[in-house]
Protein backbone atom coordinates (compact mmCIF):
# COMPACT_ATOMS: atom_id res chain seq x y z
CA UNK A 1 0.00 0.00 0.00
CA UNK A 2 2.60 2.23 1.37
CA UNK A 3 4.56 1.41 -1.66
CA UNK A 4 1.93 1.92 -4.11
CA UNK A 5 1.15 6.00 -2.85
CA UNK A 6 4.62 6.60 -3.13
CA UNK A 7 4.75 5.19 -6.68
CA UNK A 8 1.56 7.51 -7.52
CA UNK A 9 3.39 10.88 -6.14
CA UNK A 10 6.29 9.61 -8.12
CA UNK A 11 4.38 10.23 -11.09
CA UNK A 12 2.39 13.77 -10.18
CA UNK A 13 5.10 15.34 -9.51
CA UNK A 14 6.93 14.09 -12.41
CA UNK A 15 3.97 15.65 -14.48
CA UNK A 16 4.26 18.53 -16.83
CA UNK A 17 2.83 21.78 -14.38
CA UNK A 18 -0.23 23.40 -16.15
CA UNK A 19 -0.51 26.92 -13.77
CA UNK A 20 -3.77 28.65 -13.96
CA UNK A 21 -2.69 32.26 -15.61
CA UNK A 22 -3.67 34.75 -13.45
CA UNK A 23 -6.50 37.16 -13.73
CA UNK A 24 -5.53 40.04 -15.82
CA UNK A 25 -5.96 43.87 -14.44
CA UNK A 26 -6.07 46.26 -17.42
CA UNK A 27 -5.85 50.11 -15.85
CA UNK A 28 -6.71 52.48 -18.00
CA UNK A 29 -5.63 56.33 -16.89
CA UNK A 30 -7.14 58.87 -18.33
CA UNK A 31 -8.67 61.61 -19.00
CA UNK A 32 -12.18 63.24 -19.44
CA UNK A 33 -12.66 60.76 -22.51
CA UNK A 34 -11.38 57.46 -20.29
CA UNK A 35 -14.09 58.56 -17.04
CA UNK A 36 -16.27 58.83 -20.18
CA UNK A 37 -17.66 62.76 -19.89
CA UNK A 38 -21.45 63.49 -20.32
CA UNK A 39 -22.48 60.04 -20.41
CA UNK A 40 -23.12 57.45 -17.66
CA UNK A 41 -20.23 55.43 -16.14
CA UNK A 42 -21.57 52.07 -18.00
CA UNK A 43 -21.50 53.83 -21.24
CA UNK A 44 -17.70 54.88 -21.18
CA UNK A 45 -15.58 52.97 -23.59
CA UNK A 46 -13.68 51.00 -20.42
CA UNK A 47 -17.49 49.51 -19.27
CA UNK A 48 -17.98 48.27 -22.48
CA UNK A 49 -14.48 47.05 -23.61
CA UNK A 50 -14.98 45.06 -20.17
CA UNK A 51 -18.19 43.95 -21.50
CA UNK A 52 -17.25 42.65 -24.90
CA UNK A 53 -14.44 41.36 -23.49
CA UNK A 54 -16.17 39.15 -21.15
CA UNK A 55 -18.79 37.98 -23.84
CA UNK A 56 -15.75 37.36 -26.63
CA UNK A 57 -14.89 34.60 -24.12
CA UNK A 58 -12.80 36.47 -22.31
CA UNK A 59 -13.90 37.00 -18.79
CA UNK A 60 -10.49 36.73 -16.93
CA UNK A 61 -9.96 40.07 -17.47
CA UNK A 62 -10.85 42.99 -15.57
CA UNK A 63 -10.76 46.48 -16.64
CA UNK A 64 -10.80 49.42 -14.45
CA UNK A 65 -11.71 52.63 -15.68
CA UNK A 66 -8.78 55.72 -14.20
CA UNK A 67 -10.21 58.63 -15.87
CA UNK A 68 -10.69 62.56 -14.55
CA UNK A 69 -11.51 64.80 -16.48
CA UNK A 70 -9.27 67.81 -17.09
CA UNK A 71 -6.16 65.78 -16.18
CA UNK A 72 -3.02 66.49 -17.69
CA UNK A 73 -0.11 63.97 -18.25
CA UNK A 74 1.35 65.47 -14.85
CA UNK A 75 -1.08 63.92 -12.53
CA UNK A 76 -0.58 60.70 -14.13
CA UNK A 77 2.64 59.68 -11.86
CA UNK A 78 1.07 60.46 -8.76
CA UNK A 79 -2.00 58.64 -9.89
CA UNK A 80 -0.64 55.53 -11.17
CA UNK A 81 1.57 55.46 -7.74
CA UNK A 82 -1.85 54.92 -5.92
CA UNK A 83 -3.11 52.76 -8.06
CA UNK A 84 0.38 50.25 -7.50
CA UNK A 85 -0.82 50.33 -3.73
CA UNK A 86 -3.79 47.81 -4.07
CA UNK A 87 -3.51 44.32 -2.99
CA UNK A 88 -4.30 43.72 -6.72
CA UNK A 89 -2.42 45.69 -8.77
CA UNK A 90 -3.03 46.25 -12.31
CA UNK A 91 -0.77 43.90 -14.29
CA UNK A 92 -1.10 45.99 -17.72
CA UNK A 93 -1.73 49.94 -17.95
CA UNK A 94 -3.74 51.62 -21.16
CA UNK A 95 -2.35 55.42 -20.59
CA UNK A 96 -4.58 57.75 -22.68
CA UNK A 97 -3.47 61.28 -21.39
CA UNK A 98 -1.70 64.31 -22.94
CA UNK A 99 -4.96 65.85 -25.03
CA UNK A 100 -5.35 67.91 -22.33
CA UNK A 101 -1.50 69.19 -22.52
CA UNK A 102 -1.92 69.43 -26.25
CA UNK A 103 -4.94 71.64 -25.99
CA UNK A 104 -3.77 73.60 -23.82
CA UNK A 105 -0.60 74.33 -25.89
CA UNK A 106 1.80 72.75 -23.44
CA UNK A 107 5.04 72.21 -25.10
CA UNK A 108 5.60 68.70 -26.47
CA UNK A 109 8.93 68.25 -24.51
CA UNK A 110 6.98 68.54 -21.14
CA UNK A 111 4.33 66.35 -21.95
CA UNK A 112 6.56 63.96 -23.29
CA UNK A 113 8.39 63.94 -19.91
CA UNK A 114 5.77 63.09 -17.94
CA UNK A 115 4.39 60.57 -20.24
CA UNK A 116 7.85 58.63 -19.90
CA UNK A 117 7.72 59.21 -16.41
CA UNK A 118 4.80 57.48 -15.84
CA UNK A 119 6.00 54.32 -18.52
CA UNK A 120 8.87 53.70 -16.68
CA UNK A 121 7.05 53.84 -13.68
CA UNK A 122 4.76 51.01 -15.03
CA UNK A 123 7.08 48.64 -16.63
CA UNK A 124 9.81 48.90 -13.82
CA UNK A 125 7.06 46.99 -11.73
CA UNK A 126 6.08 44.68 -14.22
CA UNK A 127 3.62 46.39 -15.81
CA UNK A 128 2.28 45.86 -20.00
CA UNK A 129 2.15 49.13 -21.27
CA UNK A 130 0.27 50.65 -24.11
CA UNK A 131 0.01 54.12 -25.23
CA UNK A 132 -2.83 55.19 -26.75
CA UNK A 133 -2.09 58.10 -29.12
CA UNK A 134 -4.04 61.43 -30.00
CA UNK A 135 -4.37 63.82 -32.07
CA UNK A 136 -5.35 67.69 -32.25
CA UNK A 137 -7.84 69.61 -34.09
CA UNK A 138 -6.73 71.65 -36.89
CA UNK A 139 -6.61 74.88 -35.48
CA UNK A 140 -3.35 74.45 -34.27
CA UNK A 141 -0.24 74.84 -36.07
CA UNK A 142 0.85 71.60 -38.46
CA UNK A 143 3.89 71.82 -37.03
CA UNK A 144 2.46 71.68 -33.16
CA UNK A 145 0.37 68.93 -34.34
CA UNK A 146 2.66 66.80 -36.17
CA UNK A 147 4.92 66.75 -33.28
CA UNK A 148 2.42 66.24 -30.59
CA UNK A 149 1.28 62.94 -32.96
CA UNK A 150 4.78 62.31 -33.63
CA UNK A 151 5.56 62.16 -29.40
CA UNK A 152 3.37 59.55 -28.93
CA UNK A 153 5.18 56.98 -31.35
CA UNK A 154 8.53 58.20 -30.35
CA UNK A 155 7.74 57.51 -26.98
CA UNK A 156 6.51 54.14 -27.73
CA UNK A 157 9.42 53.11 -30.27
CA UNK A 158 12.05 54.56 -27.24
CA UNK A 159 10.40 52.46 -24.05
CA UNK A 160 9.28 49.54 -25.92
CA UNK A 161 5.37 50.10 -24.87
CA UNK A 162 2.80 49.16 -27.37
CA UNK A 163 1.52 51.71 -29.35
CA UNK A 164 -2.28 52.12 -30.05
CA UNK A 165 -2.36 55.11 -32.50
CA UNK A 166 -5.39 56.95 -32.33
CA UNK A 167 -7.53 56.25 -29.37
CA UNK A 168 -10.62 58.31 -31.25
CA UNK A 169 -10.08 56.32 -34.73
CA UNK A 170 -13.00 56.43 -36.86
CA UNK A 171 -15.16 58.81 -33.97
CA UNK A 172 -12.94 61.80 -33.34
CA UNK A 173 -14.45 64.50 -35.74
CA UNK A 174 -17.86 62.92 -36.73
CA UNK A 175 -20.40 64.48 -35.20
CA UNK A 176 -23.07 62.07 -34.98
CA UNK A 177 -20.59 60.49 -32.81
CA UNK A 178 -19.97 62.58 -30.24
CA UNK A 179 -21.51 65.54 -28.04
CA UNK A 180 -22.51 68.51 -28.84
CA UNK A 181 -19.09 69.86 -27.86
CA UNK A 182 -17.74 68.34 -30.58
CA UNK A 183 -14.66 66.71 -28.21
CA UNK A 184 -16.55 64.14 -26.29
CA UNK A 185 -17.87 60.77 -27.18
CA UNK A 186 -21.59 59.84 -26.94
CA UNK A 187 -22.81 56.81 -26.17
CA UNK A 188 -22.31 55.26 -29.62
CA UNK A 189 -19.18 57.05 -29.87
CA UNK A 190 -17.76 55.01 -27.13
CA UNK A 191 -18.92 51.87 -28.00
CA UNK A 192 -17.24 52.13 -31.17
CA UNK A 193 -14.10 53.21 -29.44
CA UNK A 194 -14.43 49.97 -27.20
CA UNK A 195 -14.91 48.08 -30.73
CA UNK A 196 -12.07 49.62 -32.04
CA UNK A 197 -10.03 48.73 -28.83
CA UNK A 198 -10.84 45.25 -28.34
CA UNK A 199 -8.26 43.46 -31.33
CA UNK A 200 -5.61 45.37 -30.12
CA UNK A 201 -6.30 44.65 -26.34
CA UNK A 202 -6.81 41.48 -26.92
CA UNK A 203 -3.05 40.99 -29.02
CA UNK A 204 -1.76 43.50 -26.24
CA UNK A 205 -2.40 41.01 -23.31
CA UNK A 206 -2.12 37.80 -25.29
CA UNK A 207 -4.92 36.56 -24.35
CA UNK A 208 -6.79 33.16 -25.77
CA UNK A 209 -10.55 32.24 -25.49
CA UNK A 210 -11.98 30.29 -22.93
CA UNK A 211 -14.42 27.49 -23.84
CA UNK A 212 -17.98 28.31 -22.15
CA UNK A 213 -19.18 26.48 -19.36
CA UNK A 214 -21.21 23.03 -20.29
């Protein structure tokens, strides 16, 4: 008897290991557009990422939604700090800020700054990073434009951080996708963005379908 247990642990622990992955924590920190501005909370573009996310099969994520609106890239440090301090920290960050810096006219170097500031922050404690990119309207100089676009890349090519380039693809600009100030997302508007999102979240964290339940 004594024999044959021993014989059976013999071969468990001589078994391949198959770990359960853990849960993944996607933060995204943001601004006005990520705490989803003049619509409810559940309409924002995190809520419903997190909600085709989990009915693509792919419910071992959770997103949580970092957005306040009128923040600049320079809170973003600070803010990302307190995130690290819960028991469950994120494991991957989404940083959409700077619009506010480029609206504002803040000079590209500064923004820049605090943008790598907060990257290296992320991925020196094991953080995925990806940088979702903006863009400005055109009544600002091309050449203020180009290189606030231009930043975002540079940044990502220079710290190895994925780079998402326009977080507003296909809804920044169109009017019957966003609110009547022309900036903000409506409802629709955000689900799009969450459509828009979910391919490259989904490469981003590597993640693979789970079968449903029986």
């Amino acid at each position: 008897m004594i024999r044959a247990l021993a014989a059976s642990l013999a071969i468990l622990l001589a078994a391949p290991s198959f770990a359960v992955a853990a849960t993944e924590r996607l933060l995204i920190l943001g601004d006005s557009l990520t705490e989803g501005y003049g619509v409810a909370r559940e309409e924002a573009y995190p809520a419903k990422l997190g909600e085709l996310l989990k009915s693509e099969g792919y419910g071992d994520v959770e997103v949580r939604s970092a957005g306040v609106s009128g923040a600049t890239s320079a809170s973003g440090l600070s803010r990302l700090k307190w995130a690290l301090k819960s028991t469950e920290k994120p494991t991957a960050l989404l940083l959409e800020l700077g619009a506010n810096d480029g609206l504002r006219g803040r000079k590209v170097e500064e923004t820049r700054k605090d943008l790598l500031s907060i990257v290296e922050l992320a991925k020196s404690k094991g953080l995925k990073v990806m940088l979702a990119g903006m863009q400005l309207p055109t009544n600002y100089t091309a050449e203020y434009r180009e290189s606030f676009a231009r930043m975002y890349s540079e940044l990502a090519k220079s710290t190895g951080a994925r780079l998402l380039p326009f977080l507003l693809e296909g809804v920044g600009g169109d009017l019957r996708l966003n609110l009547a100030d022309g900036i903000h997302p409506n409802p629709e508007g955000h689900a799009r963005v969450a459509r828009m999102l979910l391919p490259h979240v989904v490469k981003f964290l590597k993640l693979a379908k789970k079968a449903p339940p029986k």
